[in-house]
N, C-alpha and C. Protein backbone atom coordinates (compact mmCIF):
# COMPACT_ATOMS: atom_id res chain seq x y z
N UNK A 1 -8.08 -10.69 10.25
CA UNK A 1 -7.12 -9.65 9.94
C UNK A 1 -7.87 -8.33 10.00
N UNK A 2 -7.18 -7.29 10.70
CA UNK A 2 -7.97 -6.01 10.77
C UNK A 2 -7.16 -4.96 9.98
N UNK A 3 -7.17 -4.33 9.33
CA UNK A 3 -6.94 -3.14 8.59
C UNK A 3 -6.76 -2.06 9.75
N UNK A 4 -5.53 -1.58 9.52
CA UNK A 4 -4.83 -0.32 10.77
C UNK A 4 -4.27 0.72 9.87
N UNK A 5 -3.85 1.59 11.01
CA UNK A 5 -3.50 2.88 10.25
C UNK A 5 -1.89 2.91 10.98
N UNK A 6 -1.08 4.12 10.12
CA UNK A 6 0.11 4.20 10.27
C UNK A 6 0.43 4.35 11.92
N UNK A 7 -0.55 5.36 12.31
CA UNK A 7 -0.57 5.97 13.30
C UNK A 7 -0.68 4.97 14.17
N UNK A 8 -2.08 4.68 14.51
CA UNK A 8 -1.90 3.31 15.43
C UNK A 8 -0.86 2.12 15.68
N UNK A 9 -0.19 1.79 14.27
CA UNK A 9 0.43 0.98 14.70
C UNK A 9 1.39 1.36 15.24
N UNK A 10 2.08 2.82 15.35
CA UNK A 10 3.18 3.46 15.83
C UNK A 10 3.26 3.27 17.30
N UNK A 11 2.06 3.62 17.30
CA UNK A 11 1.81 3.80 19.30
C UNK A 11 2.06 2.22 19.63
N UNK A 12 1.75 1.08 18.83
CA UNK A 12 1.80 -0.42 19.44
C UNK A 12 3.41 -0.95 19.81
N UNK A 13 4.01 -0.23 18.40
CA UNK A 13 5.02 -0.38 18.36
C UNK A 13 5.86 0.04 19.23
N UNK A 14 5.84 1.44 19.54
CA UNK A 14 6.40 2.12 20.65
C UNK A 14 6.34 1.49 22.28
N UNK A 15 5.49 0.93 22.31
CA UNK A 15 4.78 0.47 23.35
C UNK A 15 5.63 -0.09 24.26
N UNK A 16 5.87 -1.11 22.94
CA UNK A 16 6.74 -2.46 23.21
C UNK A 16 5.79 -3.54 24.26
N UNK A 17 4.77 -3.80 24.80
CA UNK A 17 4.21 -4.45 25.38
C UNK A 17 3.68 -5.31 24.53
N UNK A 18 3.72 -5.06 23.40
CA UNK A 18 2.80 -6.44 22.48
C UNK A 18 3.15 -6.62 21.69
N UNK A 19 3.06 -8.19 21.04
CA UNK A 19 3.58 -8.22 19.48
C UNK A 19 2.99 -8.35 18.41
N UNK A 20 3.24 -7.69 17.63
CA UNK A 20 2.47 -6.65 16.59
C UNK A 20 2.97 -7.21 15.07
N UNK A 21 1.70 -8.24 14.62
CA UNK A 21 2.22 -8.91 13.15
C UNK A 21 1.75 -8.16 12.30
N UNK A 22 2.15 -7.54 10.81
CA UNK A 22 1.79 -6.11 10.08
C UNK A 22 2.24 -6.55 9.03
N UNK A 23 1.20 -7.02 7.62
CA UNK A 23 0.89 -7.35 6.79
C UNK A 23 0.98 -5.85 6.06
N UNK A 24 2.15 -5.87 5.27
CA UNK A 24 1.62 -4.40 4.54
C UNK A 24 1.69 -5.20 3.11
N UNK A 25 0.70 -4.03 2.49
CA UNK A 25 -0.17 -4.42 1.47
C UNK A 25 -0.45 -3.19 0.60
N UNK A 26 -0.79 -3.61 -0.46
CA UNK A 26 -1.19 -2.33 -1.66
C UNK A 26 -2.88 -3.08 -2.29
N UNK A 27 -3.45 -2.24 -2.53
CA UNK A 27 -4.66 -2.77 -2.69
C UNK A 27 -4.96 -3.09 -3.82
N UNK A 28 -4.24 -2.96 -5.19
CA UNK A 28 -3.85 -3.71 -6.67
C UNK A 28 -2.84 -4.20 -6.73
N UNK A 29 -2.53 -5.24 -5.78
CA UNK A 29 -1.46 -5.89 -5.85
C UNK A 29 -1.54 -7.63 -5.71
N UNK A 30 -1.71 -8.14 -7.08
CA UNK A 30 -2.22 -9.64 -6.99
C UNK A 30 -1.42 -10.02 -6.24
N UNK A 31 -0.57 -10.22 -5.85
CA UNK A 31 0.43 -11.32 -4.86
C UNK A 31 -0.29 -10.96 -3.54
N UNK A 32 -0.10 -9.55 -3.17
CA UNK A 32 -0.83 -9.73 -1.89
C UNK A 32 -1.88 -9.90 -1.65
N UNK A 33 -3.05 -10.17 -2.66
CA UNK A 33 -4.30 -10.82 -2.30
C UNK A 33 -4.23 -12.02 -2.05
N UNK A 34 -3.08 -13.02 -2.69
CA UNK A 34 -3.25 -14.21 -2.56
C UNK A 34 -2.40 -14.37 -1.10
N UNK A 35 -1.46 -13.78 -1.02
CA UNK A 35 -0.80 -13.66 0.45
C UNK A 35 -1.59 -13.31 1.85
N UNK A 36 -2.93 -12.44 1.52
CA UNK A 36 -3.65 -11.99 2.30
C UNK A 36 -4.64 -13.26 2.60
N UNK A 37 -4.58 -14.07 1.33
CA UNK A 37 -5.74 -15.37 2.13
C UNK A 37 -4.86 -16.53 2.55
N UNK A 38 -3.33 -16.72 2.40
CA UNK A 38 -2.80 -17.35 3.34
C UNK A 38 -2.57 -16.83 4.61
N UNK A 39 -2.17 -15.83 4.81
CA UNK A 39 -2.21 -15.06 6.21
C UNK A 39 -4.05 -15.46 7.04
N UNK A 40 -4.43 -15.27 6.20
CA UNK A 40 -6.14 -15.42 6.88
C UNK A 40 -6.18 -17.05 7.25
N UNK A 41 -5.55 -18.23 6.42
CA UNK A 41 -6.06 -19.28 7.21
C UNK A 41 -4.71 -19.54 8.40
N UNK A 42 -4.09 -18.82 7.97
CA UNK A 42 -3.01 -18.94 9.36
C UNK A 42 -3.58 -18.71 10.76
N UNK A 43 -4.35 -17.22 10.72
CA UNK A 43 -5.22 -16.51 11.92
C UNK A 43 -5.86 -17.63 12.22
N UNK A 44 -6.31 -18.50 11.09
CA UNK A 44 -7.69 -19.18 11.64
C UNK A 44 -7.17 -20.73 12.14
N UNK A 45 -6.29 -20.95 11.92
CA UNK A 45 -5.24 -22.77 12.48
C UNK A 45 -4.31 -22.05 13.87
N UNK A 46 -3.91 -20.62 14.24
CA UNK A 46 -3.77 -20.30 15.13
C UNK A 46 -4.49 -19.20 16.19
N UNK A 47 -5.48 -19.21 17.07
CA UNK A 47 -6.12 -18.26 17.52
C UNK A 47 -4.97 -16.87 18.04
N UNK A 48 -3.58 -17.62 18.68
CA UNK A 48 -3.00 -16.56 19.09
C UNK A 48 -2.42 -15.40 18.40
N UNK A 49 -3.00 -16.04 16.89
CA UNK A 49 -2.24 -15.23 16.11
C UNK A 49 -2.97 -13.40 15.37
N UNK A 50 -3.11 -12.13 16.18
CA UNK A 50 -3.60 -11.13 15.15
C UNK A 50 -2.73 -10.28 14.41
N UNK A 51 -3.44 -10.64 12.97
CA UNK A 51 -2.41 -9.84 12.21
C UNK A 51 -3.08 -8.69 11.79
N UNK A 52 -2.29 -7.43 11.47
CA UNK A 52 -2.69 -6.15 11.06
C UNK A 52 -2.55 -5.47 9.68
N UNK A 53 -3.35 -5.30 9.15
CA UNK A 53 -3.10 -4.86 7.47
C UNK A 53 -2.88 -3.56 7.38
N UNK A 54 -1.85 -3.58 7.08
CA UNK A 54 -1.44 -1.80 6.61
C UNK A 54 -1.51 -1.32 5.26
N UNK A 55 -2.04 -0.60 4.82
CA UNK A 55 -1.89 0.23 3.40
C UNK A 55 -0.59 0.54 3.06
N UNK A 56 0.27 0.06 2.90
CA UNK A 56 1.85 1.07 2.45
C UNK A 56 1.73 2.21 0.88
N UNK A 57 0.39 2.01 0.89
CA UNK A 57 0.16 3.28 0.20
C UNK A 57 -0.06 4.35 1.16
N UNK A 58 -0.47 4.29 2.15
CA UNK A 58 -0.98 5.48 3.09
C UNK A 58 0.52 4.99 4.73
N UNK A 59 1.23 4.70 4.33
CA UNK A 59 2.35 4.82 5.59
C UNK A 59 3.87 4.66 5.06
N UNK A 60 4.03 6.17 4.74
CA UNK A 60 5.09 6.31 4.18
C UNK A 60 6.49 6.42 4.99
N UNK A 61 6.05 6.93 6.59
CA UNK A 61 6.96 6.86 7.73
C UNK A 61 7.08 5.34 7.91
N UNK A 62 6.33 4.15 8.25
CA UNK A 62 6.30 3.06 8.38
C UNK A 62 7.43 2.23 7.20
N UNK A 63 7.19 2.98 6.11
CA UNK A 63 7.99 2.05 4.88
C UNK A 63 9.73 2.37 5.32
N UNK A 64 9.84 4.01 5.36
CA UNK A 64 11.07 4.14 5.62
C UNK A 64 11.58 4.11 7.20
N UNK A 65 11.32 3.98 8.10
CA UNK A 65 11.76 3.26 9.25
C UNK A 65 12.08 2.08 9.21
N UNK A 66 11.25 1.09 8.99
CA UNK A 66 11.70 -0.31 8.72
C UNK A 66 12.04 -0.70 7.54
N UNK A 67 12.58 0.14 6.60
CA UNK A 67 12.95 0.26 5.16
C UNK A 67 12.44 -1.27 4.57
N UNK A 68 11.20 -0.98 4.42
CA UNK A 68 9.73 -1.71 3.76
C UNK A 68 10.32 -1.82 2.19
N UNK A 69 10.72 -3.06 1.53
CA UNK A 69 11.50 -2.65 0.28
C UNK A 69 10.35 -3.17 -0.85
N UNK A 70 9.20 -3.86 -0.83
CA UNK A 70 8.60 -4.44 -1.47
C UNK A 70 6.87 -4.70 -1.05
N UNK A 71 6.09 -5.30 -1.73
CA UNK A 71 4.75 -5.71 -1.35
C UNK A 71 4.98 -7.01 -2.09
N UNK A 72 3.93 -8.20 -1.49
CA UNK A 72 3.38 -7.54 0.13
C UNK A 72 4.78 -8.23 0.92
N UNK A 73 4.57 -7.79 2.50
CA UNK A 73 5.50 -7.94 3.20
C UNK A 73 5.01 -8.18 4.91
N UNK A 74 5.59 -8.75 5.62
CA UNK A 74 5.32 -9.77 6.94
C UNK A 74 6.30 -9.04 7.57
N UNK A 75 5.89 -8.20 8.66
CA UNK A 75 7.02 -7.97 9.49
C UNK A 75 6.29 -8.02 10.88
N UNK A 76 7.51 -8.37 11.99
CA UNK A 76 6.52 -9.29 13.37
C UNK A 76 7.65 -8.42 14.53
N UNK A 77 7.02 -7.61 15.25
CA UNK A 77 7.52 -6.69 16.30
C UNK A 77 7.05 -7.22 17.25
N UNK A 78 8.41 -7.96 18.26
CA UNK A 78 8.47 -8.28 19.26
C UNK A 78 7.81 -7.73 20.47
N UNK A 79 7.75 -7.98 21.71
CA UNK A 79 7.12 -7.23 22.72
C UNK A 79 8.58 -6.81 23.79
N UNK A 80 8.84 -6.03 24.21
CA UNK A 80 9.82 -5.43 25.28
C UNK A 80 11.11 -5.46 23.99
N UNK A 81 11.24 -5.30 22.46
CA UNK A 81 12.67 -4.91 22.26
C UNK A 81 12.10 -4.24 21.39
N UNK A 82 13.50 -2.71 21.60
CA UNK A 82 12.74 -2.17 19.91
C UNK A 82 13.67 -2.00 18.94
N UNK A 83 14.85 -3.09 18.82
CA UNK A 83 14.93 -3.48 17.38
C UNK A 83 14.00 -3.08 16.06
N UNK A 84 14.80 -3.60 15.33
CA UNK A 84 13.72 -3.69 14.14
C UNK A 84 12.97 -4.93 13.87
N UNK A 85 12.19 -4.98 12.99
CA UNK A 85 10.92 -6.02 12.99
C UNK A 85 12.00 -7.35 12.30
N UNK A 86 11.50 -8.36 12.43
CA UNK A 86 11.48 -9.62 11.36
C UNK A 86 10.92 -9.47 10.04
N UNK A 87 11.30 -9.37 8.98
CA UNK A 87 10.43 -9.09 7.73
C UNK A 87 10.64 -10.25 6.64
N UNK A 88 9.53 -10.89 6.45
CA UNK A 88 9.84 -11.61 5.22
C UNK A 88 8.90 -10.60 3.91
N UNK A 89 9.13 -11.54 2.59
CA UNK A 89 8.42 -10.49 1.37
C UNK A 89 7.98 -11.73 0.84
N UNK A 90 8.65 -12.85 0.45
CA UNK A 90 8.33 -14.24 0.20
C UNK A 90 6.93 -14.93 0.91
N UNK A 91 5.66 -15.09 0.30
CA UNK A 91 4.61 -15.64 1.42
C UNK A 91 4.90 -17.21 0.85
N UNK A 92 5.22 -17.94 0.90
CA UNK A 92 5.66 -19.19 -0.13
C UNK A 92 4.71 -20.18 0.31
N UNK A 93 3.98 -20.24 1.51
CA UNK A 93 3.54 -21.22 1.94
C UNK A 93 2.50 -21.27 3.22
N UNK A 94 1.32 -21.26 3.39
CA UNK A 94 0.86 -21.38 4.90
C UNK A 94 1.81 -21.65 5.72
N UNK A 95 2.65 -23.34 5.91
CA UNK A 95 3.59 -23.79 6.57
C UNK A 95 4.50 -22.66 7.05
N UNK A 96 4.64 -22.42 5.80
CA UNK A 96 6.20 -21.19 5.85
C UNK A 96 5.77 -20.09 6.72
N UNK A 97 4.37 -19.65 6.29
CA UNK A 97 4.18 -18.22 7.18
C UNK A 97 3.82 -19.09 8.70
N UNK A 98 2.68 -20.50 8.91
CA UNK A 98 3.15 -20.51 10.49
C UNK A 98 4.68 -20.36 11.34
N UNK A 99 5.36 -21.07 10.57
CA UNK A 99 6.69 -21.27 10.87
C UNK A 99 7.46 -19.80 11.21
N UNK A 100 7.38 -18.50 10.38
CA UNK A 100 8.23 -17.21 10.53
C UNK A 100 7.41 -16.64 11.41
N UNK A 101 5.80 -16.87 11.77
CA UNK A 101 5.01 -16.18 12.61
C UNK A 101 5.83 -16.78 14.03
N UNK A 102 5.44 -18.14 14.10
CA UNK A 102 5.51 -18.73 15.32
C UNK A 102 7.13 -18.91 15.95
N UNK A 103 8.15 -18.92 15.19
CA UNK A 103 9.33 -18.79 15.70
C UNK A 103 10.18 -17.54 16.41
N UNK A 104 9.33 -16.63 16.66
CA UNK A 104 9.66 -15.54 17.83
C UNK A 104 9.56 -15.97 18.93
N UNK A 105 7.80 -16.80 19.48
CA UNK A 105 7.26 -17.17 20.60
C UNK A 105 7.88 -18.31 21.41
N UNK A 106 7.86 -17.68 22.47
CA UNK A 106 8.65 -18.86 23.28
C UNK A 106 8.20 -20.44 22.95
């Protein structure tokens, strides 16, 4: 998992050429630490999978565009649509997060 900025992920997003999984996160926020090490063995049981950690303390355009309602939160931006993202807030399960990661991909 790599730690990104608002900015960057804007340009990925815009792009639309890639799909862009974005872990936003608060950095005193027990749920998302424990959410952050299921997301991590997910990366690691799927290679195709990179996910991006956002501060939603520091991306306040990011929260209200995709009206970000909670921490932590999973949202997965397709490649060629620019809809809005997939967002879950629930990390309930490794299973669960392969399952909402991997059900975009063909």
């Amino acid at each position: 998992m790599r730690e990104t900025t608002e900015k960057e992920l804007a340009g990925w997003i815009e792009s639309g050429e890639r799909r862009v999984v974005v872990f936003g996160h608060t950095p005193f926020c027990g749920t998302c630490k424990a959410a952050r090490r299921m997301l991590e063995v997910v990366e690691q049981m799927d290679a195709e999978v990179d996910i991006y950690a956002l501060d939603l303390n520091f991306a306040p355009a990011f929260i209200q565009a995709y009206r970000i309602s909670s921490t932590p939160s999973l949202s997965i931006f397709e490649p060629g649509t620019r809809k809005s993202p997939r967002t879950i807030y629930a990390m309930q399960s490794v299973p669960h997060l392969l399952e909402f990661i991997g059900s975009g991909r063909g």
